[in-house]
PDB file of N, CA and C in Angstrom:
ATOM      1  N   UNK A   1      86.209  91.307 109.208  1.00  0.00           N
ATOM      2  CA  UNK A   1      86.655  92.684 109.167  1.00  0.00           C
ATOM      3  C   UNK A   1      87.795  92.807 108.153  1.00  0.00           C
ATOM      4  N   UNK A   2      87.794  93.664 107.613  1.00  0.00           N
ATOM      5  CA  UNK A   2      88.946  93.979 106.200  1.00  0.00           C
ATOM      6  C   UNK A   2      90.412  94.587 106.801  1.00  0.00           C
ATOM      7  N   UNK A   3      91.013  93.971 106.851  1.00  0.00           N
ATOM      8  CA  UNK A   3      92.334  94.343 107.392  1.00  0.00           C
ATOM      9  C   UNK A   3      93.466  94.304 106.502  1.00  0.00           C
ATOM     10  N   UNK A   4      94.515  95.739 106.796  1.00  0.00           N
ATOM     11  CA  UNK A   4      95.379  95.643 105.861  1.00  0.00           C
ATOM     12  C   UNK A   4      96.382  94.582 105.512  1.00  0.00           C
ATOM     13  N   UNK A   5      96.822  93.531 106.530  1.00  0.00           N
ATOM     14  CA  UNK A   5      97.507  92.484 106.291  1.00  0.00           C
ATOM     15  C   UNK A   5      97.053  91.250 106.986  1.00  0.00           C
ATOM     16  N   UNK A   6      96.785  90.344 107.295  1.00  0.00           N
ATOM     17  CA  UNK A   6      96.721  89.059 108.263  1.00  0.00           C
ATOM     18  C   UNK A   6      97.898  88.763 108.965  1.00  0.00           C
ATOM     19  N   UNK A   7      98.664  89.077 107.977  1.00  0.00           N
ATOM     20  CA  UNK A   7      99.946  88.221 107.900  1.00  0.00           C
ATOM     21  C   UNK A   7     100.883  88.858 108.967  1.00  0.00           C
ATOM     22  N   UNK A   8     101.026  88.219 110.468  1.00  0.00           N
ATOM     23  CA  UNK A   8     101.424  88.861 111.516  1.00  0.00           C
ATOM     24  C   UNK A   8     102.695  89.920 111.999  1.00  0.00           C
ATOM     25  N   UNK A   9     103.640  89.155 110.837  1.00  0.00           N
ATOM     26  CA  UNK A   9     105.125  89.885 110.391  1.00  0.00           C
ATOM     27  C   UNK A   9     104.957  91.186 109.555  1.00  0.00           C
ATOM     28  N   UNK A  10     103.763  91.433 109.449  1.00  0.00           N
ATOM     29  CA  UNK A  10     103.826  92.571 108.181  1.00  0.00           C
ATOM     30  C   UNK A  10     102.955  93.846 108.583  1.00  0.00           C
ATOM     31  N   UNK A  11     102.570  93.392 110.122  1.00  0.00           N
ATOM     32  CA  UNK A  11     101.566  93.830 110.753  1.00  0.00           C
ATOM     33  C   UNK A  11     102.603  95.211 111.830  1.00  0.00           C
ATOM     34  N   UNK A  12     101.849  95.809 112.001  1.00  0.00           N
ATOM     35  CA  UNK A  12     102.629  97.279 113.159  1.00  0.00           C
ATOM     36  C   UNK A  12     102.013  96.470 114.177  1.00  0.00           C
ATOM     37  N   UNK A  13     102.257  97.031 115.471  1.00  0.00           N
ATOM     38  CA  UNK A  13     102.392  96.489 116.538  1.00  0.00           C
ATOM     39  C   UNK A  13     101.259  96.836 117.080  1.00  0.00           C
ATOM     40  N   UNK A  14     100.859  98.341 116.666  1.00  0.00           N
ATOM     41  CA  UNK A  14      99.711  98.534 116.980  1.00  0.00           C
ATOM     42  C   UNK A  14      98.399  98.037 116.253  1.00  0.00           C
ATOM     43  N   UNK A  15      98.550  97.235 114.944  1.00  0.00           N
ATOM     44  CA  UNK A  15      97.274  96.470 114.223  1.00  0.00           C
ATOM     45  C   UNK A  15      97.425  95.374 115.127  1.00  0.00           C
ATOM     46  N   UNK A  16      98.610  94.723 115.740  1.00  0.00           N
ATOM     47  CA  UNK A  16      97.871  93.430 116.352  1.00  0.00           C
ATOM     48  C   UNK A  16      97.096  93.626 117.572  1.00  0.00           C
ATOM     49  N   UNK A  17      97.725  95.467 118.494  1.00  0.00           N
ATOM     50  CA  UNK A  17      96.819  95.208 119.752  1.00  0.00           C
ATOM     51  C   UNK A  17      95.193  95.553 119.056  1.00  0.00           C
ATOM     52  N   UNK A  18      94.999  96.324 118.331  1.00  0.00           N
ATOM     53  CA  UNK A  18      93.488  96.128 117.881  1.00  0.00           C
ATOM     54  C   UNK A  18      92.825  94.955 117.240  1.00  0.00           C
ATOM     55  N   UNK A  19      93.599  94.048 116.670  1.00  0.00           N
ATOM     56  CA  UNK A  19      93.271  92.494 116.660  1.00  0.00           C
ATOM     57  C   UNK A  19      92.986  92.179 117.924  1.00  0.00           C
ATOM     58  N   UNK A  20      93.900  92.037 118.608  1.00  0.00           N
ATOM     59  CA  UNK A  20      93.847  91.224 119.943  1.00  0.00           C
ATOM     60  C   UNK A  20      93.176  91.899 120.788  1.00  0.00           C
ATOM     61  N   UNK A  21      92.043  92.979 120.879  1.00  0.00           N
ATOM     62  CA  UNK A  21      91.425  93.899 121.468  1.00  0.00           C
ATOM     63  C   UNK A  21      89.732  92.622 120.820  1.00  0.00           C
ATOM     64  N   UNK A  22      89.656  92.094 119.766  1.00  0.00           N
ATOM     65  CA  UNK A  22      88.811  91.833 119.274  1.00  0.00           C
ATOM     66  C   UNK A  22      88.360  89.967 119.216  1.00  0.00           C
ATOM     67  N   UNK A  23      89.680  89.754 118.789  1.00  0.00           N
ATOM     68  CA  UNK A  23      89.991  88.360 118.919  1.00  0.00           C
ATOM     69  C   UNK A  23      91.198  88.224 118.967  1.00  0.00           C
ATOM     70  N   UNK A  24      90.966  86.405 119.461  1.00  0.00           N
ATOM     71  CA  UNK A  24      92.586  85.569 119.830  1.00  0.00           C
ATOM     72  C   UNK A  24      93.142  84.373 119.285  1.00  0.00           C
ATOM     73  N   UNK A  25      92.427  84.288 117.384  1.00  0.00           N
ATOM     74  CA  UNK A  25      92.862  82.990 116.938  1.00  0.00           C
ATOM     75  C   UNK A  25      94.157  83.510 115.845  1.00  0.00           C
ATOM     76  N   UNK A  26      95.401  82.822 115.979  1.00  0.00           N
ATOM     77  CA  UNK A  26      96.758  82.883 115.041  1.00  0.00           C
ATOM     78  C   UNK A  26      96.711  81.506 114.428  1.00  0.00           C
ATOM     79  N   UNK A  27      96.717  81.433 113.215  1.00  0.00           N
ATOM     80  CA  UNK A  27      97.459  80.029 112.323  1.00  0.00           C
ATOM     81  C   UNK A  27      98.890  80.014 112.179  1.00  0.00           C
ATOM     82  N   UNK A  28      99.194  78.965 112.330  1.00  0.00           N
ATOM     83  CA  UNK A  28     100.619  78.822 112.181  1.00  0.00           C
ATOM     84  C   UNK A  28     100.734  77.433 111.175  1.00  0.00           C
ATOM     85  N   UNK A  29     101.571  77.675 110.371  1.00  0.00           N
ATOM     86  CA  UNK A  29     101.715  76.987 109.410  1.00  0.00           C
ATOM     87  C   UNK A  29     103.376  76.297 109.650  1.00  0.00           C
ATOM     88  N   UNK A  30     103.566  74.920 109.472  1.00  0.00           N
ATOM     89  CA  UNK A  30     104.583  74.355 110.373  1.00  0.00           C
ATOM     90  C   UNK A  30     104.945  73.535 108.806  1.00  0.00           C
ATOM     91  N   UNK A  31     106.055  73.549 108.299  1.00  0.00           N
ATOM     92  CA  UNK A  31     106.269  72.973 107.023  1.00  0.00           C
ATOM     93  C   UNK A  31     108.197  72.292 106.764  1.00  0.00           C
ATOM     94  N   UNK A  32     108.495  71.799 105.830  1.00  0.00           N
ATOM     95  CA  UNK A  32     109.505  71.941 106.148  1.00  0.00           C
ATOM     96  C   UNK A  32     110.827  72.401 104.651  1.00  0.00           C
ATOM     97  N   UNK A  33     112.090  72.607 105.311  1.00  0.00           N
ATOM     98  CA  UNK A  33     112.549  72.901 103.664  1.00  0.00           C
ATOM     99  C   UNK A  33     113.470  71.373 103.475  1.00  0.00           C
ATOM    100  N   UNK A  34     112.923  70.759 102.082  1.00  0.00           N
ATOM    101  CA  UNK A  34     113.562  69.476 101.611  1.00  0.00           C
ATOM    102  C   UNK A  34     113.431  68.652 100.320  1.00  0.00           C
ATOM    103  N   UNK A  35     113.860  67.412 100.479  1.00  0.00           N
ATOM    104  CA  UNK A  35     113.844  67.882  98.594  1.00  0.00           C
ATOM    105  C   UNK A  35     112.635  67.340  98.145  1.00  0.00           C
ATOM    106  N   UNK A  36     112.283  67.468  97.310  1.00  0.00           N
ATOM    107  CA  UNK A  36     110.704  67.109  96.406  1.00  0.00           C
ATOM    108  C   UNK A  36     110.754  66.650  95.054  1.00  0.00           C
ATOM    109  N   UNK A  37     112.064  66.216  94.694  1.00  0.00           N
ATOM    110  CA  UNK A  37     112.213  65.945  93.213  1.00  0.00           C
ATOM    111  C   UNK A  37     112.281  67.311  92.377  1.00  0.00           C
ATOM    112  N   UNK A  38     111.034  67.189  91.761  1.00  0.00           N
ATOM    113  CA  UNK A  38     110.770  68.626  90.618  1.00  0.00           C
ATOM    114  C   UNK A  38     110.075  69.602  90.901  1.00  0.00           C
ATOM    115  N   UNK A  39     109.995  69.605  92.541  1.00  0.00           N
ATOM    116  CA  UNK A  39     109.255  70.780  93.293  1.00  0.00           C
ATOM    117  C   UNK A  39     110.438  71.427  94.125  1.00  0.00           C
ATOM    118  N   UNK A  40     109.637  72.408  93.934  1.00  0.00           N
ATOM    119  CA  UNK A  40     110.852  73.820  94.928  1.00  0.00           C
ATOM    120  C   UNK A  40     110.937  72.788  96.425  1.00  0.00           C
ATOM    121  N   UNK A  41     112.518  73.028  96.756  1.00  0.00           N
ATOM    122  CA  UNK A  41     112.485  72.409  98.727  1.00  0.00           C
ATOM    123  C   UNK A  41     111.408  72.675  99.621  1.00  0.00           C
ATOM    124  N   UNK A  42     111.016  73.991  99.682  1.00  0.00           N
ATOM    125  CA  UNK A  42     109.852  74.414 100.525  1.00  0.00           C
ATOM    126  C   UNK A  42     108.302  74.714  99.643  1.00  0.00           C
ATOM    127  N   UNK A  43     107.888  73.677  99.132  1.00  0.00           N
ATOM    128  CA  UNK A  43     106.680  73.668  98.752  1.00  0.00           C
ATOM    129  C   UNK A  43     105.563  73.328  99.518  1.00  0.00           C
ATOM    130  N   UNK A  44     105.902  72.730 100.859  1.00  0.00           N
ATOM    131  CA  UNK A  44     105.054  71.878 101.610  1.00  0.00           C
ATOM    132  C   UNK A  44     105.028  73.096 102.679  1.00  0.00           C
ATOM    133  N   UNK A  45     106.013  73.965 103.063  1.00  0.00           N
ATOM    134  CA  UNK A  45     105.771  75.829 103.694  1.00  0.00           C
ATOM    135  C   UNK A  45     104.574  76.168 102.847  1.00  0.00           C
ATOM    136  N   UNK A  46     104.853  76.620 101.837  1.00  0.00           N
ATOM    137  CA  UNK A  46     104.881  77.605 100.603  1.00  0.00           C
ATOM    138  C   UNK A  46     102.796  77.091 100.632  1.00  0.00           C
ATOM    139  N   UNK A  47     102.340  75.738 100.681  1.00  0.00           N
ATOM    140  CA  UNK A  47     101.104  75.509 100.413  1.00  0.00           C
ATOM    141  C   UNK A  47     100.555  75.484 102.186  1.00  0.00           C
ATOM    142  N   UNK A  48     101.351  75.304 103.089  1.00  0.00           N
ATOM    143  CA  UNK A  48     100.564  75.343 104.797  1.00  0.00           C
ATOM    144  C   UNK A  48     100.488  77.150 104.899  1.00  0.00           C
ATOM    145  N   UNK A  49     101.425  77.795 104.070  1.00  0.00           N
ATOM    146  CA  UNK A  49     100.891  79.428 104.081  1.00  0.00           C
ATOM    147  C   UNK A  49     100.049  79.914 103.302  1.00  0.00           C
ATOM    148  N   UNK A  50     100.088  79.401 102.112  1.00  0.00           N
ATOM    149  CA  UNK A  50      98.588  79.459 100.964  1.00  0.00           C
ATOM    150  C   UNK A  50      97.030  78.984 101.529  1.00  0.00           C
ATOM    151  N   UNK A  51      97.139  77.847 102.500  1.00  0.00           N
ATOM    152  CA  UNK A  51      96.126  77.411 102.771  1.00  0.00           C
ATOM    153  C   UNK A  51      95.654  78.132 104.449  1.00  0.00           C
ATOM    154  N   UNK A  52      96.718  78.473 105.152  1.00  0.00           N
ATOM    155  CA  UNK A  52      96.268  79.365 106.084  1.00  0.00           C
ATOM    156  C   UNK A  52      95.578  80.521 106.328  1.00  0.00           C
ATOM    157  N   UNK A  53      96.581  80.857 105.073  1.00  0.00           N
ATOM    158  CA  UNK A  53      96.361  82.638 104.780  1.00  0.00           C
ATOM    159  C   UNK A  53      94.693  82.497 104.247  1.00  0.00           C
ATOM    160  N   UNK A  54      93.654  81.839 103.572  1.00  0.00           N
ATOM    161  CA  UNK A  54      92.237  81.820 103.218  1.00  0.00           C
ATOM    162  C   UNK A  54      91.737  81.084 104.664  1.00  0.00           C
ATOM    163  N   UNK A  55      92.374  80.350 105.405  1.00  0.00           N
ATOM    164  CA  UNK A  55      91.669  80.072 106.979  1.00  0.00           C
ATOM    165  C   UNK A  55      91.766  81.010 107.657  1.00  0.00           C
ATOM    166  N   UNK A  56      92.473  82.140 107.648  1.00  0.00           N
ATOM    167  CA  UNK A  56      92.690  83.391 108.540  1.00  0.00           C
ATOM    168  C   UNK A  56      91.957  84.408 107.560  1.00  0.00           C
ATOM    169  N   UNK A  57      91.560  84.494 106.354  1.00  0.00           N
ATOM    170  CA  UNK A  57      90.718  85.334 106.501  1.00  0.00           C
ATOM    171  C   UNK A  57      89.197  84.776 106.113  1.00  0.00           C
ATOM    172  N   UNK A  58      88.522  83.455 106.830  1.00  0.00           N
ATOM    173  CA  UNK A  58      87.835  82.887 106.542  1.00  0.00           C
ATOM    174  C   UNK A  58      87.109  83.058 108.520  1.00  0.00           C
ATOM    175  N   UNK A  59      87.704  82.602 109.257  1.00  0.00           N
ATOM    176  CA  UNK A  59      87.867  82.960 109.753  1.00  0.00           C
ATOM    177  C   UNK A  59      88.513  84.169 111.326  1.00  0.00           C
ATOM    178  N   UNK A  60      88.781  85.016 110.814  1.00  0.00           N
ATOM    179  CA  UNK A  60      88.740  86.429 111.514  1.00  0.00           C
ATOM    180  C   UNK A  60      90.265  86.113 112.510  1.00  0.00           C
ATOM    181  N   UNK A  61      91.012  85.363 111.651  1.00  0.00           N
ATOM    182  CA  UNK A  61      92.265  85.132 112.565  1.00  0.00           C
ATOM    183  C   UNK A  61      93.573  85.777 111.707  1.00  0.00           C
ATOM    184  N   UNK A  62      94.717  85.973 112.459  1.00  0.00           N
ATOM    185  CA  UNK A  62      96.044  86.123 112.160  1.00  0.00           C
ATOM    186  C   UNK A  62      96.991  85.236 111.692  1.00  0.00           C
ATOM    187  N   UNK A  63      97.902  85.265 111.062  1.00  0.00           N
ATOM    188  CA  UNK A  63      98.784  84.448 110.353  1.00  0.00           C
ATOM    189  C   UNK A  63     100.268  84.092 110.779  1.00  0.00           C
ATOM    190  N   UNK A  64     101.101  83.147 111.209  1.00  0.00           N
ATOM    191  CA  UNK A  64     102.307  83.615 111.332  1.00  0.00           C
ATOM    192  C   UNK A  64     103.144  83.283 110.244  1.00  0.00           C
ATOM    193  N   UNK A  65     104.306  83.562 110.106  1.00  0.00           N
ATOM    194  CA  UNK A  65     104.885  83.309 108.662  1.00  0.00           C
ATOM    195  C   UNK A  65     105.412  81.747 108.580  1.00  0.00           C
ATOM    196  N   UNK A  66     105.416  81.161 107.534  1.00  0.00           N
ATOM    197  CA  UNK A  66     105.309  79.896 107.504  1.00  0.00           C
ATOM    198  C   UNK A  66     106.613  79.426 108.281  1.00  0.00           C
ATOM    199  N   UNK A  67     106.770  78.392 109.228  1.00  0.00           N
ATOM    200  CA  UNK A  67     107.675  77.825 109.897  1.00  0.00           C
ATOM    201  C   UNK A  67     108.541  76.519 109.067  1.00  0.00           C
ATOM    202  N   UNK A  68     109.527  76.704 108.460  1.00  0.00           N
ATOM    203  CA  UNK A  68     110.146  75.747 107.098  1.00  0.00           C
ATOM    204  C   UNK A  68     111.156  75.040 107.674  1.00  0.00           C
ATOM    205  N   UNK A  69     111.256  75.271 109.057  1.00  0.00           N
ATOM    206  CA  UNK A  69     112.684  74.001 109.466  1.00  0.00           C
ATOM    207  C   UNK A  69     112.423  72.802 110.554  1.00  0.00           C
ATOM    208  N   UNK A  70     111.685  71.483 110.141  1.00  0.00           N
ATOM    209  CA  UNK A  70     111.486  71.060 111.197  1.00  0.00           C
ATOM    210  C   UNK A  70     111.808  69.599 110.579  1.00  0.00           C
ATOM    211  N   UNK A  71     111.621  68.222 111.020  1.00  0.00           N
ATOM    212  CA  UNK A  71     111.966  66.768 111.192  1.00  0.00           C
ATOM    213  C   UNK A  71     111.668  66.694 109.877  1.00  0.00           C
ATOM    214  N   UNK A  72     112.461  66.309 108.991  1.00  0.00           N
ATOM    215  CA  UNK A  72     112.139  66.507 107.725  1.00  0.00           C
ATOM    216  C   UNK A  72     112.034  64.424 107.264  1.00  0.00           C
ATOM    217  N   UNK A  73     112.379  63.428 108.224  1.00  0.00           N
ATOM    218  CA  UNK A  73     112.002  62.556 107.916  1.00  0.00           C
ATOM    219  C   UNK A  73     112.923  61.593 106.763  1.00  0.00           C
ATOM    220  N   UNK A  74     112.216  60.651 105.502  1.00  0.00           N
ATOM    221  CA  UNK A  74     112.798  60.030 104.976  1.00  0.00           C
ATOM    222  C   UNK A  74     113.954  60.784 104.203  1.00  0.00           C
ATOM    223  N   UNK A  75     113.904  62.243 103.889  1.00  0.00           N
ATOM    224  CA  UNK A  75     114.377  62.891 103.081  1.00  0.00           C
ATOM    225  C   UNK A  75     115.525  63.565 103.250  1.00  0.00           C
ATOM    226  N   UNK A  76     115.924  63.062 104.634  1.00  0.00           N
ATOM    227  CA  UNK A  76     116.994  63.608 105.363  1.00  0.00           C
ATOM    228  C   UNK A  76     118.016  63.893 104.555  1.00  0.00           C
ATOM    229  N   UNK A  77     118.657  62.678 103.870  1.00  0.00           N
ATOM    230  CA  UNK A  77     119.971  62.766 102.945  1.00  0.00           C
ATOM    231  C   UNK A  77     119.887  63.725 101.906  1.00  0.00           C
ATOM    232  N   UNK A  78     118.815  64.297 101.358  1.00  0.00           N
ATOM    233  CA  UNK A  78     119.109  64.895 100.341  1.00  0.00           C
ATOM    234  C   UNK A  78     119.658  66.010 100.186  1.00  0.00           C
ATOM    235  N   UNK A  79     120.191  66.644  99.189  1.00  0.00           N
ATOM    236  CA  UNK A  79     120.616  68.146  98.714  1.00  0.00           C
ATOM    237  C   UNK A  79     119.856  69.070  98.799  1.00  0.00           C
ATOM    238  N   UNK A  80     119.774  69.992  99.824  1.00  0.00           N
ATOM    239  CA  UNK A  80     119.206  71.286 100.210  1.00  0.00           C
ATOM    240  C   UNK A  80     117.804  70.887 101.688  1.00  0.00           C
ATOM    241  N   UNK A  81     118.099  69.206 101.721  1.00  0.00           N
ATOM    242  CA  UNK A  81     117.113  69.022 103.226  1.00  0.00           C
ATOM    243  C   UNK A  81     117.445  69.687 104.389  1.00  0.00           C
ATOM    244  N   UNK A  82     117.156  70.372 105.072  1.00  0.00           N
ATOM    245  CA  UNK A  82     117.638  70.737 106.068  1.00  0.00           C
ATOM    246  C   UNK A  82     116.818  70.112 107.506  1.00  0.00           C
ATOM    247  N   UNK A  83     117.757  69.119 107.937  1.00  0.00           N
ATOM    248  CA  UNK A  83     116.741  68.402 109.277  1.00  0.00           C
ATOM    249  C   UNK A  83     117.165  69.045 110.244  1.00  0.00           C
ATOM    250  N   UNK A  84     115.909  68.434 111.464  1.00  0.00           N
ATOM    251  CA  UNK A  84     115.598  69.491 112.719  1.00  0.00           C
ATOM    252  C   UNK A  84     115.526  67.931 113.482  1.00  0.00           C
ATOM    253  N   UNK A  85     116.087  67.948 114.427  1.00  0.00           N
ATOM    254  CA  UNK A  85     115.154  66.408 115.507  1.00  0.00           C
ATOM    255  C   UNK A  85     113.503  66.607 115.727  1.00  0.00           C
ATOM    256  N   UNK A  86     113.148  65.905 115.930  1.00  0.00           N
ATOM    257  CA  UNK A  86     112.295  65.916 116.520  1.00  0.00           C
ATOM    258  C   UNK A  86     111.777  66.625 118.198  1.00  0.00           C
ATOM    259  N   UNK A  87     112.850  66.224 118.528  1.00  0.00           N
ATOM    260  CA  UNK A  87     113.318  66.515 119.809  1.00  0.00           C
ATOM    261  C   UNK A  87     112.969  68.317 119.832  1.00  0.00           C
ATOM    262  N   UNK A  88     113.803  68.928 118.817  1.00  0.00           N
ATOM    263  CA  UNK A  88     114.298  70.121 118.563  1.00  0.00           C
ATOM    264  C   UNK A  88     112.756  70.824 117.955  1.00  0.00           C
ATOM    265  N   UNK A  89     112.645  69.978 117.452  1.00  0.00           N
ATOM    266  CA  UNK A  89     111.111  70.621 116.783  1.00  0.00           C
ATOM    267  C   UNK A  89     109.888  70.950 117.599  1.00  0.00           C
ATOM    268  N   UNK A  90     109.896  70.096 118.501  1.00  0.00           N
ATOM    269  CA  UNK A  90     108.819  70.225 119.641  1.00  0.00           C
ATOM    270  C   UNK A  90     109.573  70.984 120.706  1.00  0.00           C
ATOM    271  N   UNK A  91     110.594  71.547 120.987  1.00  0.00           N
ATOM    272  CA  UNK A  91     111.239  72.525 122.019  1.00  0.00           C
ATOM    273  C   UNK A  91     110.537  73.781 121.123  1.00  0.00           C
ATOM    274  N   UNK A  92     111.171  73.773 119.961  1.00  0.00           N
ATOM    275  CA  UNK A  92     111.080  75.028 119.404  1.00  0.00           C
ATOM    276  C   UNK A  92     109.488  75.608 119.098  1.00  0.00           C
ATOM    277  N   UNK A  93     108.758  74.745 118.594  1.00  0.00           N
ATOM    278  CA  UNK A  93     106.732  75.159 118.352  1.00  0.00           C
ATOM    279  C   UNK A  93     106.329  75.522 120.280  1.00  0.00           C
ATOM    280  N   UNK A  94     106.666  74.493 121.147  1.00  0.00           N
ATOM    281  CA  UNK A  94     106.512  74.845 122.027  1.00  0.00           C
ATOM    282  C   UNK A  94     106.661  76.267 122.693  1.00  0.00           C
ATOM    283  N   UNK A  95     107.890  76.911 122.431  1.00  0.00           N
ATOM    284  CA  UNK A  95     108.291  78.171 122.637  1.00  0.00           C
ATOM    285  C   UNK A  95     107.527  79.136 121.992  1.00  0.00           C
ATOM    286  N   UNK A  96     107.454  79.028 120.608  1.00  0.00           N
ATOM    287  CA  UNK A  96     106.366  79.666 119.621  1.00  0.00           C
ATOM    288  C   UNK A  96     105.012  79.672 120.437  1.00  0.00           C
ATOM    289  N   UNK A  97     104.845  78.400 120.774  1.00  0.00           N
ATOM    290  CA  UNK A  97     103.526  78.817 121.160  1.00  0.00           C
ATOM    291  C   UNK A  97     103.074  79.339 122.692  1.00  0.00           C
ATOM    292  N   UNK A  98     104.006  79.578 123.731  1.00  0.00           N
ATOM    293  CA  UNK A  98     104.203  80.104 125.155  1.00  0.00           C
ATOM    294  C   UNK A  98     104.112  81.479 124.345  1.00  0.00           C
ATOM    295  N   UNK A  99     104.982  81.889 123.637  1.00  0.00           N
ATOM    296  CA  UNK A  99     105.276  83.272 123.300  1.00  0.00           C
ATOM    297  C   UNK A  99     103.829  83.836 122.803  1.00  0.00           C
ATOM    298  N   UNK A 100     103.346  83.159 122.012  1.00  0.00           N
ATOM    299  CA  UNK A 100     101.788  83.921 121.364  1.00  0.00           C
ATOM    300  C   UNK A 100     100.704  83.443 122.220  1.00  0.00           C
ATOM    301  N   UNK A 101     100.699  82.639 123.151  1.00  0.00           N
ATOM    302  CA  UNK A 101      99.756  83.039 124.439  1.00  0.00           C
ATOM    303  C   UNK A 101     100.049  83.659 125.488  1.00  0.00           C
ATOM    304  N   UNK A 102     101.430  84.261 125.578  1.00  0.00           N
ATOM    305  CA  UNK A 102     101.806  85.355 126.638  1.00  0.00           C
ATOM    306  C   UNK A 102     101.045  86.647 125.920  1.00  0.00           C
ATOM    307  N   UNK A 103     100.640  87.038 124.277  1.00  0.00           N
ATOM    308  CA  UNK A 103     100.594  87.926 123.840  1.00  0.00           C
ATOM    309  C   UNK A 103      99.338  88.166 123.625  1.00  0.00           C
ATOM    310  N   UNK A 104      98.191  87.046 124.062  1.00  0.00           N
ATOM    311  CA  UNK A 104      96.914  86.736 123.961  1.00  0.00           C
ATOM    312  C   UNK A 104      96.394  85.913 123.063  1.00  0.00           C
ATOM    313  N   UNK A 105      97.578  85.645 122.415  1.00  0.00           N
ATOM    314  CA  UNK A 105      96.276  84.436 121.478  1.00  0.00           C
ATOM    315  C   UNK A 105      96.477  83.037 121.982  1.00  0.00           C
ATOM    316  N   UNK A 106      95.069  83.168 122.237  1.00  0.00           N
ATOM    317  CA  UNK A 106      94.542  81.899 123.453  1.00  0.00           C
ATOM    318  C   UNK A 106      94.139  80.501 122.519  1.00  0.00           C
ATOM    319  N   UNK A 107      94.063  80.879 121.239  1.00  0.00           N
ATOM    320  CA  UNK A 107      93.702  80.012 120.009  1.00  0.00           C
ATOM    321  C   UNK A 107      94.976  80.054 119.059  1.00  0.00           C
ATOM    322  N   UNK A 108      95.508  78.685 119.313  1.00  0.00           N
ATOM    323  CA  UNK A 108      96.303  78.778 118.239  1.00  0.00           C
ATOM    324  C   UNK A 108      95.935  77.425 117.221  1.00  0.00           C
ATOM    325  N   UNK A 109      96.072  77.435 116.186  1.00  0.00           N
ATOM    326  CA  UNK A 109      96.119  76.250 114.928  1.00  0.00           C
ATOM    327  C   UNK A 109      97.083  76.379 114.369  1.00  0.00           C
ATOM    328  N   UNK A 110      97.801  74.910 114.223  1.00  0.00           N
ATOM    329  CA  UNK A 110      99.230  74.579 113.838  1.00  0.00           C
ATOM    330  C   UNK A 110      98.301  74.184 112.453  1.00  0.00           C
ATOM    331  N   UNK A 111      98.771  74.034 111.517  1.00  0.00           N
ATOM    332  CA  UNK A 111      98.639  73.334 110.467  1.00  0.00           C
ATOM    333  C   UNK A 111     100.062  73.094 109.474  1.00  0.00           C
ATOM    334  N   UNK A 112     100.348  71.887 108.951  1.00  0.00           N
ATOM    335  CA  UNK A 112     101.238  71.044 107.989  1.00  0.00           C
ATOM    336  C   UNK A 112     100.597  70.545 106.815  1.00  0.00           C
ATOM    337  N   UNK A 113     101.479  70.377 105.992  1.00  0.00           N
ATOM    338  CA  UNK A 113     101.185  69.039 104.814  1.00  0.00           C
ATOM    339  C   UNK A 113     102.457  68.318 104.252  1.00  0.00           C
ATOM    340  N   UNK A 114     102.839  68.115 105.734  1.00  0.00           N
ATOM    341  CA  UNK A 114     104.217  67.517 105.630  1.00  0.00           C
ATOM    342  C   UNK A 114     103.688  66.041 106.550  1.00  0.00           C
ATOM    343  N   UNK A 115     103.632  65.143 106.351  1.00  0.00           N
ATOM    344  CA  UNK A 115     103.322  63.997 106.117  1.00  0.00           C
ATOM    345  C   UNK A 115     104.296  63.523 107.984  1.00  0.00           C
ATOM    346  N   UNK A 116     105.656  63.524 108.332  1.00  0.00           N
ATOM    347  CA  UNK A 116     105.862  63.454 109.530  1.00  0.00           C
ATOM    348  C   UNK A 116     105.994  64.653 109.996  1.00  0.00           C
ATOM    349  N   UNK A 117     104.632  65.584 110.180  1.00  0.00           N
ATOM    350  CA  UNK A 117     104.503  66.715 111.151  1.00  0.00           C
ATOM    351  C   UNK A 117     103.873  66.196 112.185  1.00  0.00           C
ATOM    352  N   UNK A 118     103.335  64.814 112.129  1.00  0.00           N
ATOM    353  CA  UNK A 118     102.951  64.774 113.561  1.00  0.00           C
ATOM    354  C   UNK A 118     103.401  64.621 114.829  1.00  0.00           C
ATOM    355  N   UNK A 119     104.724  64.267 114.170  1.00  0.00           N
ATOM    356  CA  UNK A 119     105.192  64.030 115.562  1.00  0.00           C
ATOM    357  C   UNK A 119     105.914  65.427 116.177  1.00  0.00           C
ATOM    358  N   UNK A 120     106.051  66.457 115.900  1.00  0.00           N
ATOM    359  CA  UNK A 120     106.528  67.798 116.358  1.00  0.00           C
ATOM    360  C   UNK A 120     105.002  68.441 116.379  1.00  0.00           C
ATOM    361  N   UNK A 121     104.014  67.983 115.797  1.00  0.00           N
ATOM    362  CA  UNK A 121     102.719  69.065 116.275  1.00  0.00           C
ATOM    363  C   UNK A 121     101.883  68.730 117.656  1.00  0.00           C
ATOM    364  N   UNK A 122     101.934  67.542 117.329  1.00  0.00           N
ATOM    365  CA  UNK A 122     101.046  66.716 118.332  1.00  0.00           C
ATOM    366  C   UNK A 122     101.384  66.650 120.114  1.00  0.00           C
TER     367      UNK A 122
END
């Protein structure tokens, strides 16, 4: 179905209850901001929202806006990394995701291309 946005933040309140009148799948894109050498900090966001945003309208789902602060791993020390525990990372997706199945979406997909996302997705 052709919809004016996917993208759940950009959405009126009333496009999501007619989404959610229809279906209940949201992508969430889980990334983080840190350094990359000669790539922007949040490139590894910037491509889990590029690659969502064609899975949500590939399949007939919603988008949430890319999630950029989580266990950022070997890269901790660097200039502009911003780390999350682990600990902290899985409190926080957890909450995210109570909140968007209180709201009906009964389908959610996390997706990363951040290399230690597994241990806050999983």
């Amino acid at each position: 179905m052709k919809m004016r946005t996917r993208i759940l933040g950009r959405m009126l309140n009333s496009e999501v209850q007619q989404y959610l009148e229809r279906n209940d799948i949201i992508i969430v894109p889980v990334g983080t901001t840190e350094m990359h050498g000669g790539m922007p900090l949040d490139c590894e966001t910037v491509v889990s929202e590029a690659i969502g945003l064609k899975m949500a309208e590939a399949c007939d789902a919603l988008l949430l806006t890319g999630l950029p602060y989580f266990y950022a791993g070997a890269t901790a020390s660097g200039r502009g990394t911003v780390q999350v525990s682990v600990r902290q990372g899985i409190n926080y997706l957890g909450a995210i995701a109570r909140s968007l199945l209180r709201q009906g979406f009964k389908r959610q997909i996390y997706i990363s291309f951040h290399g230690p996302a597994h241990m806050t997705i999983c």
